[in-house]
Protein backbone atom coordinates (compact mmCIF):
# COMPACT_ATOMS: atom_id res chain seq x y z
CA UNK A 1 117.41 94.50 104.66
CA UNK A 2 120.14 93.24 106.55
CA UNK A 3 120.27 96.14 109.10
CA UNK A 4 116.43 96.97 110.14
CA UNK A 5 117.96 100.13 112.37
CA UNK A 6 119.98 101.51 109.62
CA UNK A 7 117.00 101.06 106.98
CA UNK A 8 114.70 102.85 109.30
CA UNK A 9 117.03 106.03 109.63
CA UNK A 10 117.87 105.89 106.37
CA UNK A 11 115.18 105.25 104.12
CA UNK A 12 112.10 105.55 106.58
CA UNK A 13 109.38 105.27 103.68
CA UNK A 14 110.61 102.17 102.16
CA UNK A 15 111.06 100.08 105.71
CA UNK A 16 107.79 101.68 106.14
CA UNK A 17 105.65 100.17 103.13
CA UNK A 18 107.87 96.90 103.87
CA UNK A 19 106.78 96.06 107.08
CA UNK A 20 103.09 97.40 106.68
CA UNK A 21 102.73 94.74 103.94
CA UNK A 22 104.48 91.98 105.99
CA UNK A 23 101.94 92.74 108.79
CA UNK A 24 99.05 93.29 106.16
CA UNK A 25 96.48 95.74 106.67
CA UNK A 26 92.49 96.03 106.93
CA UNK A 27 92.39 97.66 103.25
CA UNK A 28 94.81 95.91 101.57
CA UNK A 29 93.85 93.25 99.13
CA UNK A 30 95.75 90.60 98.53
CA UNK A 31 96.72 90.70 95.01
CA UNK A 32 99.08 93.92 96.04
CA UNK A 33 102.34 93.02 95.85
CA UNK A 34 105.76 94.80 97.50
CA UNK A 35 107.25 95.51 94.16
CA UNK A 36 104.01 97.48 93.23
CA UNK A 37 104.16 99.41 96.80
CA UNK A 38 107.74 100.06 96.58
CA UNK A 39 106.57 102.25 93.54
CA UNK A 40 104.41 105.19 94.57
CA UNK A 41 104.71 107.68 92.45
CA UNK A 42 105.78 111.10 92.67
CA UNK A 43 109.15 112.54 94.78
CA UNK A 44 109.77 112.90 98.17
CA UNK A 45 110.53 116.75 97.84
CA UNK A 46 107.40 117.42 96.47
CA UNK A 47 104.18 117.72 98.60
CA UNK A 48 101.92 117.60 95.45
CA UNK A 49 102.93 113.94 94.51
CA UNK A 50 101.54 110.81 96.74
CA UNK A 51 105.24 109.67 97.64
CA UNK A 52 106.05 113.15 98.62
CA UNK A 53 102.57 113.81 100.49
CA UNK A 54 103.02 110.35 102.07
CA UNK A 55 106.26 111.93 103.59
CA UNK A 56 105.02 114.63 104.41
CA UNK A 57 102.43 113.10 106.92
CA UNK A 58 105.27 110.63 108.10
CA UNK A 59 107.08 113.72 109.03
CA UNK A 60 103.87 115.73 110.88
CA UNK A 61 103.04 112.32 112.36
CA UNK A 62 106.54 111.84 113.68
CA UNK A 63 106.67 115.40 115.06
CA UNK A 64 103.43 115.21 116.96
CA UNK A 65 104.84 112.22 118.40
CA UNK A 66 108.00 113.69 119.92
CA UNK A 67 106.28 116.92 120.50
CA UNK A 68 103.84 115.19 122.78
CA UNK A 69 106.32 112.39 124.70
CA UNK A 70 109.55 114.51 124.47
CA UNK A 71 110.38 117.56 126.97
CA UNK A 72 110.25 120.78 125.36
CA UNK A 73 113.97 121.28 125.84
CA UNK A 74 115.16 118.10 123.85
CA UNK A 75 112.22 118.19 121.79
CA UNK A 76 113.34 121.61 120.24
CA UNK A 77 117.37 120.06 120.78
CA UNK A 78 116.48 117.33 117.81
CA UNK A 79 114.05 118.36 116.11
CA UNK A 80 114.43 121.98 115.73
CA UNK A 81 118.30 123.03 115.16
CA UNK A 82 119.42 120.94 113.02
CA UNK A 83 117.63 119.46 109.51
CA UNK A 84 119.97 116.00 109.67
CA UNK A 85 118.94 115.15 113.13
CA UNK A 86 115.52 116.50 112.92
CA UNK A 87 115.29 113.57 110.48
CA UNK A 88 117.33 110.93 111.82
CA UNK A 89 115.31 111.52 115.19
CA UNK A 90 111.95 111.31 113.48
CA UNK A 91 113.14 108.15 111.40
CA UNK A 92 114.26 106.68 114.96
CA UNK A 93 110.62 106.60 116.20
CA UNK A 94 110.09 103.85 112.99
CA UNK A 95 112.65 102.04 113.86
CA UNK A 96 111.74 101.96 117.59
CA UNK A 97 108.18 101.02 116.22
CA UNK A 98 109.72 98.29 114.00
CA UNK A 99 111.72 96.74 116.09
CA UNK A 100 110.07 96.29 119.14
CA UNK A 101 107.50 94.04 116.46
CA UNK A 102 110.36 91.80 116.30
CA UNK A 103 110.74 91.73 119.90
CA UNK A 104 114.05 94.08 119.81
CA UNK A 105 115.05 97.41 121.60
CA UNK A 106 116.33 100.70 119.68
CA UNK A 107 118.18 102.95 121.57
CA UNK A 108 119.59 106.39 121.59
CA UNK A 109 122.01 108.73 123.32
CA UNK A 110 120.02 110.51 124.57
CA UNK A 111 118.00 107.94 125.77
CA UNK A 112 114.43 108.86 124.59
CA UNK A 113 111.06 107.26 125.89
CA UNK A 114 109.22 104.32 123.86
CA UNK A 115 106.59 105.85 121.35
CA UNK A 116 106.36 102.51 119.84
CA UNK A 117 102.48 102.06 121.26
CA UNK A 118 101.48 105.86 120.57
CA UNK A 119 97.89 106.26 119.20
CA UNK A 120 99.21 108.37 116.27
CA UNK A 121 100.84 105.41 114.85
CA UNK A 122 97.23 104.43 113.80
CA UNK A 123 96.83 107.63 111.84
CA UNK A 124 99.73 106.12 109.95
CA UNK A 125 99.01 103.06 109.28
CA UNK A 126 95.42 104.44 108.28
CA UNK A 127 97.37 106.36 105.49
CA UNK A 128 99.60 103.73 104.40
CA UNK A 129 96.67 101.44 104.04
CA UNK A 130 94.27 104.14 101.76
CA UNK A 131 97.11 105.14 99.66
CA UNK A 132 98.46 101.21 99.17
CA UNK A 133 94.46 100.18 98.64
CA UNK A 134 94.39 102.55 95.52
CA UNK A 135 97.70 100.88 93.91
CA UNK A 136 96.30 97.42 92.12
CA UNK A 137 93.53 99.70 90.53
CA UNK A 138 95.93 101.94 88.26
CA UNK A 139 97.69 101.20 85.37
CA UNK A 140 101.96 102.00 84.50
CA UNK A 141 100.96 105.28 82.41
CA UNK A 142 102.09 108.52 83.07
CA UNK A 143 99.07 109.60 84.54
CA UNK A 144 99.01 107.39 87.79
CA UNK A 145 100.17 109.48 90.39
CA UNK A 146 96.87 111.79 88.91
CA UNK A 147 94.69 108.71 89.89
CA UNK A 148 95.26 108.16 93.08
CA UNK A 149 92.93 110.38 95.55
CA UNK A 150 94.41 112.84 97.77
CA UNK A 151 95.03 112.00 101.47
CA UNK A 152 92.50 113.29 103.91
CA UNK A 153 95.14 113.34 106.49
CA UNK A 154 95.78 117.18 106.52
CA UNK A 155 92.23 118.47 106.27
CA UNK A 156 90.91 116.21 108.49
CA UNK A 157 93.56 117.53 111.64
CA UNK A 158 92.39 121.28 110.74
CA UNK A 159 88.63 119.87 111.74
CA UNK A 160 89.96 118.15 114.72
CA UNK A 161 92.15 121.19 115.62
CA UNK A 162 88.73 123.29 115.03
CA UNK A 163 86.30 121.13 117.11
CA UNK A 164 88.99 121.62 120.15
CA UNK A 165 88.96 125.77 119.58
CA UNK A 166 85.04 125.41 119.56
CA UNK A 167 85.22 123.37 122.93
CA UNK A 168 88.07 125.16 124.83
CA UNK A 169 86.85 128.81 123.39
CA UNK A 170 84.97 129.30 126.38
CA UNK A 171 87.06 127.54 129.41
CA UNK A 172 88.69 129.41 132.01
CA UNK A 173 92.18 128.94 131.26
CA UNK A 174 93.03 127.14 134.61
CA UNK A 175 91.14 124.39 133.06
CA UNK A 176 93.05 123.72 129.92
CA UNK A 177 95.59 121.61 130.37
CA UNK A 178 97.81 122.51 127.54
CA UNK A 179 97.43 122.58 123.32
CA UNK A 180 95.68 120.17 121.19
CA UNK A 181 97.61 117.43 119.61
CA UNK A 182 97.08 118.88 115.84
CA UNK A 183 99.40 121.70 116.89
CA UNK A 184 102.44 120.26 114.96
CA UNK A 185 100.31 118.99 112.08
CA UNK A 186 98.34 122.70 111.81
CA UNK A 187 101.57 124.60 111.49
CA UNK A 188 102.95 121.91 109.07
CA UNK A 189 100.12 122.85 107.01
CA UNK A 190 101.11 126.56 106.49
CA UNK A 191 103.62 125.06 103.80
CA UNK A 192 100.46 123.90 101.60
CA UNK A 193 99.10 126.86 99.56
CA UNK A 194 95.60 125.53 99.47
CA UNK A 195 95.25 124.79 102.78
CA UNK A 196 97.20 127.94 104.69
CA UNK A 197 94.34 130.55 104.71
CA UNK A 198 92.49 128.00 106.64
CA UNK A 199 95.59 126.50 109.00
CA UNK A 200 96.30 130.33 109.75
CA UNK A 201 92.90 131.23 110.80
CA UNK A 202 92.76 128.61 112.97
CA UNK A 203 96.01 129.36 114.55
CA UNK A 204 95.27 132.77 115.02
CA UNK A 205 92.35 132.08 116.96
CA UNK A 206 94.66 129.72 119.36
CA UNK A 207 96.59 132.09 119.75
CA UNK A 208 93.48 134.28 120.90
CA UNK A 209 93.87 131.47 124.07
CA UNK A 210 96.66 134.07 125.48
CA UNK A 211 100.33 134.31 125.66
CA UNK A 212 101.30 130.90 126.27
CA UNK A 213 98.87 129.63 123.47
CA UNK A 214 101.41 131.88 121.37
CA UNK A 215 104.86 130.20 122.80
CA UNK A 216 103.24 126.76 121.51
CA UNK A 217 103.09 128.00 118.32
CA UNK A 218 106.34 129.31 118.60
């Protein structure tokens, strides 16, 4: 693309699968091709498809991320009140990512603070890299997007969220120094049917944590 920034804002998947196969990762094999990643299946409005599953852990990803380096304040300023710049601010952590690999600075008004190195981004690229593996190994019938496994991405915050209620439960609460990092992904999850009665029990019991356990959520 001719404008990187724009892309990024704009179409965050497809500068996403771009650059991942520009930089190459551990699981992909060589024979995939951009043409063939640039066609996931599915849409991104819907969950149940792998393009629209892909975007959905772009989005918890992206949220965790600004939940975690943002203050509250602005945090809930971009990425709560408004849908268009909830997404534009998400899709500006990309292109912050992006273009500091090419040895160029994004910035905002408000100015916000680099995320570019943040461990999530591995989660990421971890999911770009097991849904992009599984592409060479289908065929062009109707029945790909069936074929291609299920991210892991979702169930396996809920465990990580779980093993931190099973080793905070019992801390006095001057020594817990604020909410786990799967926060943002665990409430994202109450949108998926299968997984809700799960995401809401374990929410519940953070909440158990006390009142401000229960403005986190909030």
């Amino acid at each position: 693309p001719a404008d990187i920034l724009t892309s990024c804002l704009t179409t965050p998947l497809d500068m996403a699968l771009r650059w991942h196969c520009y930089i190459g990762g551990p699981l992909l094999p060589q024979s995939l091709s951009l043409d063939v990643a640039l066609k996931i299946p599915g849409k991104l409005s819907d969950r149940r498809t792998p393009l629209g599953e892909l975007n959905w852990i772009f989005t918890a990803i992206t949220d965790t991320i600004a939940w975690l380096v943002l203050p509250r304040d602005l945090f809930r300023k971009l990425y709560r009140q408004d849908l268009l710049v909830a997404s534009l601010s998400r899709n500006f952590l990309l292109a912050q990512r992006i273009l500091k690999s090419l040895y160029c600075t994004a910035s905002s008004i408000p100015s916000l603070p680099p995320t570019h190195q943040h461990s999530l981004w591995t989660l990421w690229d971890h999911a770009l890299d097991t849904l992009l593996a599984q592409l060479p190994h289908t065929n062009n019938s109707s029945d790909t997007a069936t074929s291609l496994a299920q991210s892991t991405f979702f169930p396996d915050q809920l465990d990580a969220f779980e093993l931190w209620l099973k080793h905070h439960r019992n801390f006095p609460p001057e020594q817990i120094t604020g909410p786990p990092d799967q926060l943002p992904s665990a409430l994202q999850i109450l949108l998926s049917q299968n997984l809700r009665p799960r995401a809401l029990r374990l929410c519940a019991e953070f909440c158990d944590f006390g009142p401000w356990a229960c403005l986190e959520c909030l």
